[in-house]
C-alpha atoms as a PDB file:
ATOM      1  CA  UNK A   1    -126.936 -57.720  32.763  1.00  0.00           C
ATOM      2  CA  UNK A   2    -129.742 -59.731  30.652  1.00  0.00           C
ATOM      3  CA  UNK A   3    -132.674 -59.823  32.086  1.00  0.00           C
ATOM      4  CA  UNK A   4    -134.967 -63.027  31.946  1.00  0.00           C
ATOM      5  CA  UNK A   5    -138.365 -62.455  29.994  1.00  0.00           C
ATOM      6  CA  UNK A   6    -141.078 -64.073  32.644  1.00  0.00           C
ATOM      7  CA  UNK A   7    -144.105 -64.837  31.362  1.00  0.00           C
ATOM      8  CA  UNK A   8    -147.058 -62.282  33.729  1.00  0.00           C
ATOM      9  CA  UNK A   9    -148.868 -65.180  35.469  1.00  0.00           C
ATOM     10  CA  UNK A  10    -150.542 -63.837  38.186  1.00  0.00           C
ATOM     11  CA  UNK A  11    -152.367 -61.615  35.469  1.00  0.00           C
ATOM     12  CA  UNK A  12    -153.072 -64.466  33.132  1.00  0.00           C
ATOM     13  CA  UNK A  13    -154.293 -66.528  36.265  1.00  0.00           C
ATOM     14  CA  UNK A  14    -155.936 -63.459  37.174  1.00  0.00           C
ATOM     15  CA  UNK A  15    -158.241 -63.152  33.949  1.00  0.00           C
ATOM     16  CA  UNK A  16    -158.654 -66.987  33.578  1.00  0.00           C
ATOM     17  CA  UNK A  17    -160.437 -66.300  36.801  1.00  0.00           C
ATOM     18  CA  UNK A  18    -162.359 -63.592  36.283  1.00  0.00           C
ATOM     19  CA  UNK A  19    -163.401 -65.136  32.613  1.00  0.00           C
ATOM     20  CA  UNK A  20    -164.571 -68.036  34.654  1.00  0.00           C
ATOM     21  CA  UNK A  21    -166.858 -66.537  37.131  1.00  0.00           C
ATOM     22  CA  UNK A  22    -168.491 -64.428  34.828  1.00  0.00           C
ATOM     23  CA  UNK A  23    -169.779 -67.206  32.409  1.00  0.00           C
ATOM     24  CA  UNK A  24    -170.498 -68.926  36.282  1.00  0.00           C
ATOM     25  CA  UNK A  25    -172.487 -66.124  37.698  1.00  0.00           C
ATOM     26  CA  UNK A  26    -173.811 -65.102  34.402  1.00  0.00           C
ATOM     27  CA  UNK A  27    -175.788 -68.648  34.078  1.00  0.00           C
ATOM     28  CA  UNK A  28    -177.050 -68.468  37.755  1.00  0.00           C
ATOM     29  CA  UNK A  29    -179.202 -65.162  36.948  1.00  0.00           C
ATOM     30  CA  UNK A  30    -182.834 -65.836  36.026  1.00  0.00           C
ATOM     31  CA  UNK A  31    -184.156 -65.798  32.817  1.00  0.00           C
ATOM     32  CA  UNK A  32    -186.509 -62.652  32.539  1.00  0.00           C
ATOM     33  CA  UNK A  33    -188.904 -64.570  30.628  1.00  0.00           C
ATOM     34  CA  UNK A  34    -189.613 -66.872  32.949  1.00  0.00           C
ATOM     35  CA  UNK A  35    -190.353 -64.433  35.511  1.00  0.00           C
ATOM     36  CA  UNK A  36    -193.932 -62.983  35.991  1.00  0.00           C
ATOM     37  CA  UNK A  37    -193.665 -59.617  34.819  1.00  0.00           C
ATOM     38  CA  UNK A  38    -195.409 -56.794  33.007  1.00  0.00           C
ATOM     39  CA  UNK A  39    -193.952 -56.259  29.795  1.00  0.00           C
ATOM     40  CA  UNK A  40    -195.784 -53.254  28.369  1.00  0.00           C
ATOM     41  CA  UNK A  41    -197.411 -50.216  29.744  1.00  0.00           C
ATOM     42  CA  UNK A  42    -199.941 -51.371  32.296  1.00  0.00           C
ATOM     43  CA  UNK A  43    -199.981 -52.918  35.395  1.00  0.00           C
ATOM     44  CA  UNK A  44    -200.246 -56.969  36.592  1.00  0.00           C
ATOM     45  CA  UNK A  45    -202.084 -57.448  39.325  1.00  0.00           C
ATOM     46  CA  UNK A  46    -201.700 -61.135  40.944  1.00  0.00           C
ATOM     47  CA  UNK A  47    -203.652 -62.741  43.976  1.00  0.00           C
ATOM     48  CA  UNK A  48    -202.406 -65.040  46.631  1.00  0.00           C
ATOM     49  CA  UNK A  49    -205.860 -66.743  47.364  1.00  0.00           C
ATOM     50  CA  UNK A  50    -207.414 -66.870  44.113  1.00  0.00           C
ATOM     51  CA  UNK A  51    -206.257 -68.980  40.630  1.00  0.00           C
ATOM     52  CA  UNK A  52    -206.581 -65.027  38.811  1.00  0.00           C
ATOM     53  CA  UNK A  53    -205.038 -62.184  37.521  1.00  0.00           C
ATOM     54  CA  UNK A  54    -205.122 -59.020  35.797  1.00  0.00           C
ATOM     55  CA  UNK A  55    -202.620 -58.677  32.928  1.00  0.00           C
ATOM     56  CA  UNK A  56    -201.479 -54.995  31.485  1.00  0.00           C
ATOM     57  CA  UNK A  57    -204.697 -52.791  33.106  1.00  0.00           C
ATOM     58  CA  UNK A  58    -204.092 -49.635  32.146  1.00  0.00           C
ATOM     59  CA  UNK A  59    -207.117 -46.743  31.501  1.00  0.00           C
ATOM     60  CA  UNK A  60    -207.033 -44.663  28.835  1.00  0.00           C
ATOM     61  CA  UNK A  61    -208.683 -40.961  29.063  1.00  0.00           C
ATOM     62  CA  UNK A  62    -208.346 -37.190  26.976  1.00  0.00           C
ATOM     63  CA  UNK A  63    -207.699 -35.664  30.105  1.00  0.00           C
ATOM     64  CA  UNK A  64    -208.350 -35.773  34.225  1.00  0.00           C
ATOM     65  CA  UNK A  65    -212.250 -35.711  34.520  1.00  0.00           C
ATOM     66  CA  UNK A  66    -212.856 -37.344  31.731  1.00  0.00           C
ATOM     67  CA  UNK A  67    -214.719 -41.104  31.032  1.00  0.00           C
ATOM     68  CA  UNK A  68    -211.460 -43.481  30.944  1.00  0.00           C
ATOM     69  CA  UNK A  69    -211.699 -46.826  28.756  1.00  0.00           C
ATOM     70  CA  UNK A  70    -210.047 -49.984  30.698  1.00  0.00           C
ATOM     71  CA  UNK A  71    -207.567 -51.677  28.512  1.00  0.00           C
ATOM     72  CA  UNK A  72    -205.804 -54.898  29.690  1.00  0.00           C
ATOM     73  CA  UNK A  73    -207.223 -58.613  30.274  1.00  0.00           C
ATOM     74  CA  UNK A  74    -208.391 -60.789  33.082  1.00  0.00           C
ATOM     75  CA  UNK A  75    -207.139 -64.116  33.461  1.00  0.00           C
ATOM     76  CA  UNK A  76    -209.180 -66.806  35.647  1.00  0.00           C
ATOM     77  CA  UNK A  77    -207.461 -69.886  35.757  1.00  0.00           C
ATOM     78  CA  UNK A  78    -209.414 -71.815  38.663  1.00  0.00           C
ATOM     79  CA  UNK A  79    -212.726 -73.966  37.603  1.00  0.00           C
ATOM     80  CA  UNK A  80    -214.973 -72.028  38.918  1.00  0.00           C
ATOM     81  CA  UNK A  81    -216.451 -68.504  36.863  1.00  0.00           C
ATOM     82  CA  UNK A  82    -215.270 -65.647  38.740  1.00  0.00           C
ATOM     83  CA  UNK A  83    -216.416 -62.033  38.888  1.00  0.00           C
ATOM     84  CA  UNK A  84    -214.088 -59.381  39.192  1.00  0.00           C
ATOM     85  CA  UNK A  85    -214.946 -55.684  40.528  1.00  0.00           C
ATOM     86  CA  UNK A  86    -211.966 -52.770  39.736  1.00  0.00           C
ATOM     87  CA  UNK A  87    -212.591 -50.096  41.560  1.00  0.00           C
ATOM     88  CA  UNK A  88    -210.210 -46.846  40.930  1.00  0.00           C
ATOM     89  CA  UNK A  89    -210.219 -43.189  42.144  1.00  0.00           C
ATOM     90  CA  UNK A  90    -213.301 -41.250  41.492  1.00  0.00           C
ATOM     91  CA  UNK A  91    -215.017 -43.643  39.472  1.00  0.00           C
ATOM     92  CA  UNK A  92    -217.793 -45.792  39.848  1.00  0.00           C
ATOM     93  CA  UNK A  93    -216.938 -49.784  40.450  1.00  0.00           C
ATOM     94  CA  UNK A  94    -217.141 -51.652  36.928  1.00  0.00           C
ATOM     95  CA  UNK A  95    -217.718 -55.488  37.382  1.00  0.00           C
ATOM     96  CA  UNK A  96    -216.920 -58.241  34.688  1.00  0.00           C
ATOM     97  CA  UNK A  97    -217.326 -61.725  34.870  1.00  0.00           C
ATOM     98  CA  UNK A  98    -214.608 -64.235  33.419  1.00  0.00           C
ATOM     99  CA  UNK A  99    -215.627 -68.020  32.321  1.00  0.00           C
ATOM    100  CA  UNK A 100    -213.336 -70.373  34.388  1.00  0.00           C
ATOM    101  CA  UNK A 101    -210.059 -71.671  31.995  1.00  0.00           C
ATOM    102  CA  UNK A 102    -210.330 -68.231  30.310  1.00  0.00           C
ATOM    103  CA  UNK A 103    -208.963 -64.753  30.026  1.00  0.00           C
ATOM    104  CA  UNK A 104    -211.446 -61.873  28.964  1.00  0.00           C
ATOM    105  CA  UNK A 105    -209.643 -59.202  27.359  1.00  0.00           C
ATOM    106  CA  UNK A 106    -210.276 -55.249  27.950  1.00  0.00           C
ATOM    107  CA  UNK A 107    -211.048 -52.914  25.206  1.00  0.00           C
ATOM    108  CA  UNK A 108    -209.770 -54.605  22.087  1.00  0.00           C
ATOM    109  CA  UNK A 109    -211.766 -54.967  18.886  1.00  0.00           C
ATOM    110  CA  UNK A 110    -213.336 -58.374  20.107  1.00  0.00           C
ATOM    111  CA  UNK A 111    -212.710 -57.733  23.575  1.00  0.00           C
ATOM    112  CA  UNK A 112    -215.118 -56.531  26.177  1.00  0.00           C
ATOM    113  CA  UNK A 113    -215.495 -52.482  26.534  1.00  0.00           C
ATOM    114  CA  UNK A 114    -215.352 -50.893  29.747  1.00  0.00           C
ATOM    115  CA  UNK A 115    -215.550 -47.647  30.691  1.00  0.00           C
ATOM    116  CA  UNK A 116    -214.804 -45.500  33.986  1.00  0.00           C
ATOM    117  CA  UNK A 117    -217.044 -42.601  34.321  1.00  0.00           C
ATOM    118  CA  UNK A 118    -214.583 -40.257  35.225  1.00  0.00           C
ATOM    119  CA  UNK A 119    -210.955 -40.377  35.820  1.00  0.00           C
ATOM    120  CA  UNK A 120    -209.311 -38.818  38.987  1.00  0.00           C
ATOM    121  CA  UNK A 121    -206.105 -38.478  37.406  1.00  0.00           C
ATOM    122  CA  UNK A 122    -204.406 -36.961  34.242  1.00  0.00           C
ATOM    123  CA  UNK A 123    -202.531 -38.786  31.184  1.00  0.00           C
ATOM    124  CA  UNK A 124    -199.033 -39.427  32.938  1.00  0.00           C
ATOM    125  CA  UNK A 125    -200.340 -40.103  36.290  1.00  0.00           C
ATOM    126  CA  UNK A 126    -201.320 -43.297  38.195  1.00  0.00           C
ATOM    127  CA  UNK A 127    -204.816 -43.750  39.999  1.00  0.00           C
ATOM    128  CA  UNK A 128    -205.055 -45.580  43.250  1.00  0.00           C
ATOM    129  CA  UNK A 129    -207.432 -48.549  42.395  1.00  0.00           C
ATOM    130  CA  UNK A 130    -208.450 -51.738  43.746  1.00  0.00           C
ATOM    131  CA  UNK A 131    -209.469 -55.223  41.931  1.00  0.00           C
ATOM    132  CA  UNK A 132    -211.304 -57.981  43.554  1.00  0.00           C
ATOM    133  CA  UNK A 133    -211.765 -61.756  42.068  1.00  0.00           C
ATOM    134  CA  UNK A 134    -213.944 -63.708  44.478  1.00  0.00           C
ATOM    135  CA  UNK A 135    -213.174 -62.978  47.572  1.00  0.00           C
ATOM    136  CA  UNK A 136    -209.525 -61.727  47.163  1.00  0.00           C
ATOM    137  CA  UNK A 137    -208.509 -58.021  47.279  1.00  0.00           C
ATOM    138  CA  UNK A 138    -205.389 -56.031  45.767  1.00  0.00           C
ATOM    139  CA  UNK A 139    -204.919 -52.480  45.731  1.00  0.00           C
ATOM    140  CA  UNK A 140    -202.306 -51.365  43.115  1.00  0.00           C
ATOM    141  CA  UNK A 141    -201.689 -48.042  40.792  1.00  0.00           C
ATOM    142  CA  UNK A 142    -203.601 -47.852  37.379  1.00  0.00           C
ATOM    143  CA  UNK A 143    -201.396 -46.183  34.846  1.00  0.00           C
ATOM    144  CA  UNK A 144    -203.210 -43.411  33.100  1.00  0.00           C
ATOM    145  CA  UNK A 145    -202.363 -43.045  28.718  1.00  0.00           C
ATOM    146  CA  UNK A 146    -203.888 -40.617  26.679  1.00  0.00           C
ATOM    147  CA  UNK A 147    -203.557 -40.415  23.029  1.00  0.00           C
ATOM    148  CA  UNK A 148    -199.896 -39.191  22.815  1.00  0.00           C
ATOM    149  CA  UNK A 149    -198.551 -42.994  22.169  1.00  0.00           C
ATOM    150  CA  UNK A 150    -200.036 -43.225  18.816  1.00  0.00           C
ATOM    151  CA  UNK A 151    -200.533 -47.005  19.558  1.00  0.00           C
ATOM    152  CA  UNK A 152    -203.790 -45.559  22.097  1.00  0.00           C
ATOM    153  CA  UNK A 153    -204.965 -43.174  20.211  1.00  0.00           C
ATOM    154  CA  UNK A 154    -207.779 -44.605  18.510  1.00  0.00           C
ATOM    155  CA  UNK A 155    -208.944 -46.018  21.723  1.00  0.00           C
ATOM    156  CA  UNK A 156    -208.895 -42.710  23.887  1.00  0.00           C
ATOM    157  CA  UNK A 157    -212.435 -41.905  24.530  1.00  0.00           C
END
């Protein structure tokens, strides 16, 4: 008895379908660069009242106890000057003040320098800090670096 050769179409159908909702789900996801996010070590820090933000803060310290430099920037995009105050852990409050339409950044060569007097937590760790711009408050977790990612090390205090 000869049997007929039938072609398998419910598993061509099958994969035509499953080829087809892939490319239809894959170009519904989001685009990660169009998404706020922090790309690099430190921490963003955005506010619902105010036009600011901090981008990448991060402190960077030898060892718990020890003065802590502030590396990141602060962006003020309203049209007024703003002040903002971080306050972290065991450390005194450092304040900077950021032109409106500009971003100050945080302990680069032509950046501003700021220090924290003593930091609460070791390389590895997170403090608990706050920043304030204006009159708007977020808490969030400071990621502490020391001088093992050879990209800090020059800047660890």
């Amino acid at each position: 008895m000869a049997r007929s050769a039938r072609p398998a179409r419910p598993a061509v159908v099958a994969a035509g379908a499953a080829a087809a909702s892939v490319l239809l789900l894959g170009a519904c996801a989001p685009v990660t660069t169009e998404l706020g996010y922090a790309p690099s070590d430190g921490t963003r820090v955005d506010f619902a009242d105010v036009d600011a933000r901090g981008l990448n803060l991060m402190v960077l310290a030898a060892a718990e106890g020890t003065e802590g430099a502030l590396f990141g920037a602060l962006d003020n995009s309203s049209a007024e000057d703003m002040t903002f105050t971080l306050t972290a852990t065991g450390s005194a409050p450092v304040t900077v003040t950021v032109p409106a339409q500009e971003t100050v950044y945080l302990g680069t060569e032509d950046g501003e320098q700021v220090a924290l007097d003593a930091v609460a937590a070791g390389p590895g760790s997170n403090l608990q800090a706050t920043l304030t711009a204006g009159d708007a408050t977020e808490e969030f977790y400071l990621p502490v670096f020391d001088s093992t990612l050879p990209e800090y090390a020059p800047y660890v205090p």
